[in-house]
Protein backbone atom coordinates (compact mmCIF):
# COMPACT_ATOMS: atom_id res chain seq x y z
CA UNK A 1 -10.04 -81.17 -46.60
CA UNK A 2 -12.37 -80.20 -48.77
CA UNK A 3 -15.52 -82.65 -48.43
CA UNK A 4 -15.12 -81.36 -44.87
CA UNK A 5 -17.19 -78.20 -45.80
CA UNK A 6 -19.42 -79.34 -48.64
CA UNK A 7 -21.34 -82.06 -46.49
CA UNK A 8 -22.42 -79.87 -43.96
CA UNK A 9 -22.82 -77.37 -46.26
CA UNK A 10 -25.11 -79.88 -48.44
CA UNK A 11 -27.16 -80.70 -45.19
CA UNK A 12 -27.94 -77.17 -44.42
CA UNK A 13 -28.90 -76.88 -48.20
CA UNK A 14 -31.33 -79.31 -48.33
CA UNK A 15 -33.15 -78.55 -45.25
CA UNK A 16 -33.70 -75.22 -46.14
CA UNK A 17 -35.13 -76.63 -49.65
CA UNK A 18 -37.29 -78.81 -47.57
CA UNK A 19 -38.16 -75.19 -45.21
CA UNK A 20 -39.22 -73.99 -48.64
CA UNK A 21 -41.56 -76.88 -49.97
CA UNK A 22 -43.69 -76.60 -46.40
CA UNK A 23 -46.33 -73.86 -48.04
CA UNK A 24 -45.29 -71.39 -45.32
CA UNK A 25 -47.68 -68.66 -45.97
CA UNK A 26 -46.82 -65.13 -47.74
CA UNK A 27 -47.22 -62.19 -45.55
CA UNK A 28 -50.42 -61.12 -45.36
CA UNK A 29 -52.15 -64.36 -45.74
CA UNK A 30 -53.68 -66.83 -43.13
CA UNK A 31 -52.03 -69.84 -42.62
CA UNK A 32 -54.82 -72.73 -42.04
CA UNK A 33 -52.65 -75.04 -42.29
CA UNK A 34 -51.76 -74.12 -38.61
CA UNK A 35 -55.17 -73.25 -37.48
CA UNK A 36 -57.20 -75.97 -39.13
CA UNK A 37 -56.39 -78.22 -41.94
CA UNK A 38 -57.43 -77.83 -45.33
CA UNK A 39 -56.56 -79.63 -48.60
CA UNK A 40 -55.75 -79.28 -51.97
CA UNK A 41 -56.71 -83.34 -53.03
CA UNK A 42 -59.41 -83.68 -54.38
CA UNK A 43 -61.66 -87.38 -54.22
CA UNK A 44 -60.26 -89.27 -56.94
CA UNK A 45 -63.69 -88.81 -59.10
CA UNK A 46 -63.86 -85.49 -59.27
CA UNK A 47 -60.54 -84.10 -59.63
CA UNK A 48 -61.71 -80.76 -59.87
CA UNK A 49 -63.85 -80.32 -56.51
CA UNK A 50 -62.96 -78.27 -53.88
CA UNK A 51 -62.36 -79.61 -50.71
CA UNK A 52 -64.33 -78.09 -47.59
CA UNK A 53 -62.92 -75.63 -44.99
CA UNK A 54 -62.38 -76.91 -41.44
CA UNK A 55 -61.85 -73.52 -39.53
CA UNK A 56 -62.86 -74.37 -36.02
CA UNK A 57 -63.01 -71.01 -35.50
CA UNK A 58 -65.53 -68.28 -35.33
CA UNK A 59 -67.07 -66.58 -38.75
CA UNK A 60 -64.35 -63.87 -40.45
CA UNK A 61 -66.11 -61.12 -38.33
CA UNK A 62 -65.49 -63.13 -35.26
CA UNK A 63 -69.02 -63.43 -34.18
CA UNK A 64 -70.32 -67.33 -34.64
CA UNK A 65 -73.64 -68.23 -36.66
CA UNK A 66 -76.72 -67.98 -36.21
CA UNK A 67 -76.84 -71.76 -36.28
CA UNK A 68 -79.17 -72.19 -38.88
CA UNK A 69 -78.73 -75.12 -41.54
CA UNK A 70 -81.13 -77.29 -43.85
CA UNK A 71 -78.87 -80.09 -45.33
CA UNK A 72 -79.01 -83.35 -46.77
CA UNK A 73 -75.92 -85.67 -46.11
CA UNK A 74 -75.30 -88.68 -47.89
CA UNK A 75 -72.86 -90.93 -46.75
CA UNK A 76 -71.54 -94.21 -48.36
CA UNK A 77 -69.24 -96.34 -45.49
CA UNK A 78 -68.27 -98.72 -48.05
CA UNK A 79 -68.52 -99.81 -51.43
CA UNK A 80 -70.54 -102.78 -50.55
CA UNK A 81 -73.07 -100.76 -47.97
CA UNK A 82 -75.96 -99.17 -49.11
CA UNK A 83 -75.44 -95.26 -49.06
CA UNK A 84 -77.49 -93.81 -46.12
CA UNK A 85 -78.93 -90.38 -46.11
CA UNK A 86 -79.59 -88.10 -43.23
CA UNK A 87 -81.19 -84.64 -43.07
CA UNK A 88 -80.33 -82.24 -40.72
CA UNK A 89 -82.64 -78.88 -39.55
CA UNK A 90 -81.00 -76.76 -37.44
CA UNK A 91 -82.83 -73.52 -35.93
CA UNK A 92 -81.00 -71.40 -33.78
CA UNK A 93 -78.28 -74.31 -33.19
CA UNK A 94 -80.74 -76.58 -31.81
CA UNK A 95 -82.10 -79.24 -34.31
CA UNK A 96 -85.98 -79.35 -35.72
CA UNK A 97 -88.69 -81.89 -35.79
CA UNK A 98 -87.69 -82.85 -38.45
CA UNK A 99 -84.41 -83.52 -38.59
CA UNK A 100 -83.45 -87.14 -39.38
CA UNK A 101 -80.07 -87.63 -37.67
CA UNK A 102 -77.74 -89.77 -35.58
CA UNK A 103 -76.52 -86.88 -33.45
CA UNK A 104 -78.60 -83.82 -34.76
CA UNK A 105 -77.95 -81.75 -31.46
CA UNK A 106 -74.10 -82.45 -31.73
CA UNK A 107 -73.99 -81.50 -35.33
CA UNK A 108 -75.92 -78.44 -35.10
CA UNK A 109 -73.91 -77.33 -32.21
CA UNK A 110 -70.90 -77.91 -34.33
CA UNK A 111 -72.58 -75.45 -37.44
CA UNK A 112 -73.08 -72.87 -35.10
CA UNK A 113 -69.84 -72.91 -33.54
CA UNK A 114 -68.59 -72.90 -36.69
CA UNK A 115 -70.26 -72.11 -39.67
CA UNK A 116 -67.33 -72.51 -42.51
CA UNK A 117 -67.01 -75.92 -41.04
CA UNK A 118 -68.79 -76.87 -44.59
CA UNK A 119 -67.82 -74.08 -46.87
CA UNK A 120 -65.08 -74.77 -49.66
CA UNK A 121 -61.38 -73.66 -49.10
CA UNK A 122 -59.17 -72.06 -52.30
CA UNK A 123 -57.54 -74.81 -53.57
CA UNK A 124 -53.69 -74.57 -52.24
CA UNK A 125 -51.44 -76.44 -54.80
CA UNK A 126 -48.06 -76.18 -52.19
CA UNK A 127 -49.97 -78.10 -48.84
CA UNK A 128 -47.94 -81.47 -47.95
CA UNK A 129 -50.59 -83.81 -46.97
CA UNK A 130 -49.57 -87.40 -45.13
CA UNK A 131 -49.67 -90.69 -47.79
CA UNK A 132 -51.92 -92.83 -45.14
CA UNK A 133 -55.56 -94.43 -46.60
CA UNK A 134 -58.42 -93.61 -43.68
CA UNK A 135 -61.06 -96.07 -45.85
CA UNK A 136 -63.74 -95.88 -48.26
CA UNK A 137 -65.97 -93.30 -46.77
CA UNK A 138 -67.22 -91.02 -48.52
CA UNK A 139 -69.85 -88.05 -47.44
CA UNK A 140 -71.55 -85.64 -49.47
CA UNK A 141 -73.60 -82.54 -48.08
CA UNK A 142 -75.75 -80.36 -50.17
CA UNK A 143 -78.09 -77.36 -48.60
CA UNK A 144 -77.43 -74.40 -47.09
CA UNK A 145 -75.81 -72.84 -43.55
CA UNK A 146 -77.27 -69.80 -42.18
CA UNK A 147 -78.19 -68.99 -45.72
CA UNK A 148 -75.26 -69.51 -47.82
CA UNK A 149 -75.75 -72.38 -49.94
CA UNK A 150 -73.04 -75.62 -48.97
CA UNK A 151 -72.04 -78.50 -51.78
CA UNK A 152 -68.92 -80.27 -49.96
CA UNK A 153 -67.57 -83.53 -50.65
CA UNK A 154 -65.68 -85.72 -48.12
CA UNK A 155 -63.51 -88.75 -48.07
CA UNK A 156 -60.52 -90.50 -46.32
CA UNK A 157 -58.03 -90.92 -48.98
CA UNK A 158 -55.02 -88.76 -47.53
CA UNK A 159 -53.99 -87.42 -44.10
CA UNK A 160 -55.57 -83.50 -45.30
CA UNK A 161 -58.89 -85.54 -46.39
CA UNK A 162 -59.11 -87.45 -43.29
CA UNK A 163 -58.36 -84.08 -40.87
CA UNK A 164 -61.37 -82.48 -42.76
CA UNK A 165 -63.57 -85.62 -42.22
CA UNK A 166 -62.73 -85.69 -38.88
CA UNK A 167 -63.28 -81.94 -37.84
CA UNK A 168 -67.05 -82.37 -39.70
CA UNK A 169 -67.89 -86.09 -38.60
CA UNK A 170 -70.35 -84.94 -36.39
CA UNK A 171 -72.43 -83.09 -39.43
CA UNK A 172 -71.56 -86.22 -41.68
CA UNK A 173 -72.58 -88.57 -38.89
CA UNK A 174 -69.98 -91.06 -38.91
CA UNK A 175 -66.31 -91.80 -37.72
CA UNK A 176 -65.22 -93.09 -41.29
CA UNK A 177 -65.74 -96.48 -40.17
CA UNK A 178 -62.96 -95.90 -37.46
């Protein structure tokens, strides 16, 4: 008679204890998790980088950029490839002369729409992120965005790390090999 209530009681215990290990956001606070993903992993060679914001949103002030960006991407498909580096201009949104680019127009589209789409997030300790491997890629991008100066990393080692690849793959210039 008495297991009858302490099962159901154990359920309802542990799914709350799961409710509580989501990261559900304090009051107060943003939850990007729901807007945009962001991680807390960091590429297994430098475990103390940040990992880069993926707001597809507007700026903070809710205006979008000016859509100006000088960067240099480097990005290294696989272990065996040679690393291939691209630079990107962007004036106004629209990409320079000299830009050297697979899809320069889509990318700097993509900064002005968005121009945290490169700047790091605070590192969140409590943010579940899915066990899957998205490859070897890796991407780093070094330069500036409308005048703030951008050092982000990028790889596909974990379902946050892929999401943030995939919302900037059009700045890094590749799918991840997908």
């Amino acid at each position: 008679m008495h297991l009858r209530f302490v099962r159901p009681l154990l359920a309802v215990l542990a799914v709350v204890g799961l409710a509580a290990c989501s990261g559900s956001p304090t009051p107060g606070s943003t939850d990007t998790a729901s807007q945009a993903p962001s991680s807390s992993a960091s590429s297994s060679s430098a475990p103390s980088s940040s990992s880069p914001s993926t707001s597809a949103a507007p700026s903070a002030s809710g205006a979008t950029g000016a859509g100006n960006a000088e960067l240099s991407i480097t990005l290294l498909e696989t272990a065996e490839a040679s690393p291939q580096t691209f630079t990107l201009v962007c004036t106004g949104g629209t990409p320079a002369a000299e830009s050297k680019h697979p899809s320069a127009a889509e990318a700097c589209s993509a900064l002005k729409n968005s121009p945290t789409l490169l700047s790091p997030a605070p590192t969140r300790t409590d943010q579940a992120c899915t066990m899957q491997y998205g490859g070897p890629a890796t991407a780093k991008v070094t330069g500036s965005v409308d005048g703030k100066e951008v050092s982000a990393s990028f790889n596909r080692t974990d379902g946050c790390q892929i999401a943030l690849w995939d919302a900037a793959k059009s700045v890094l210039g590749s799918d991840g090999g997908l």
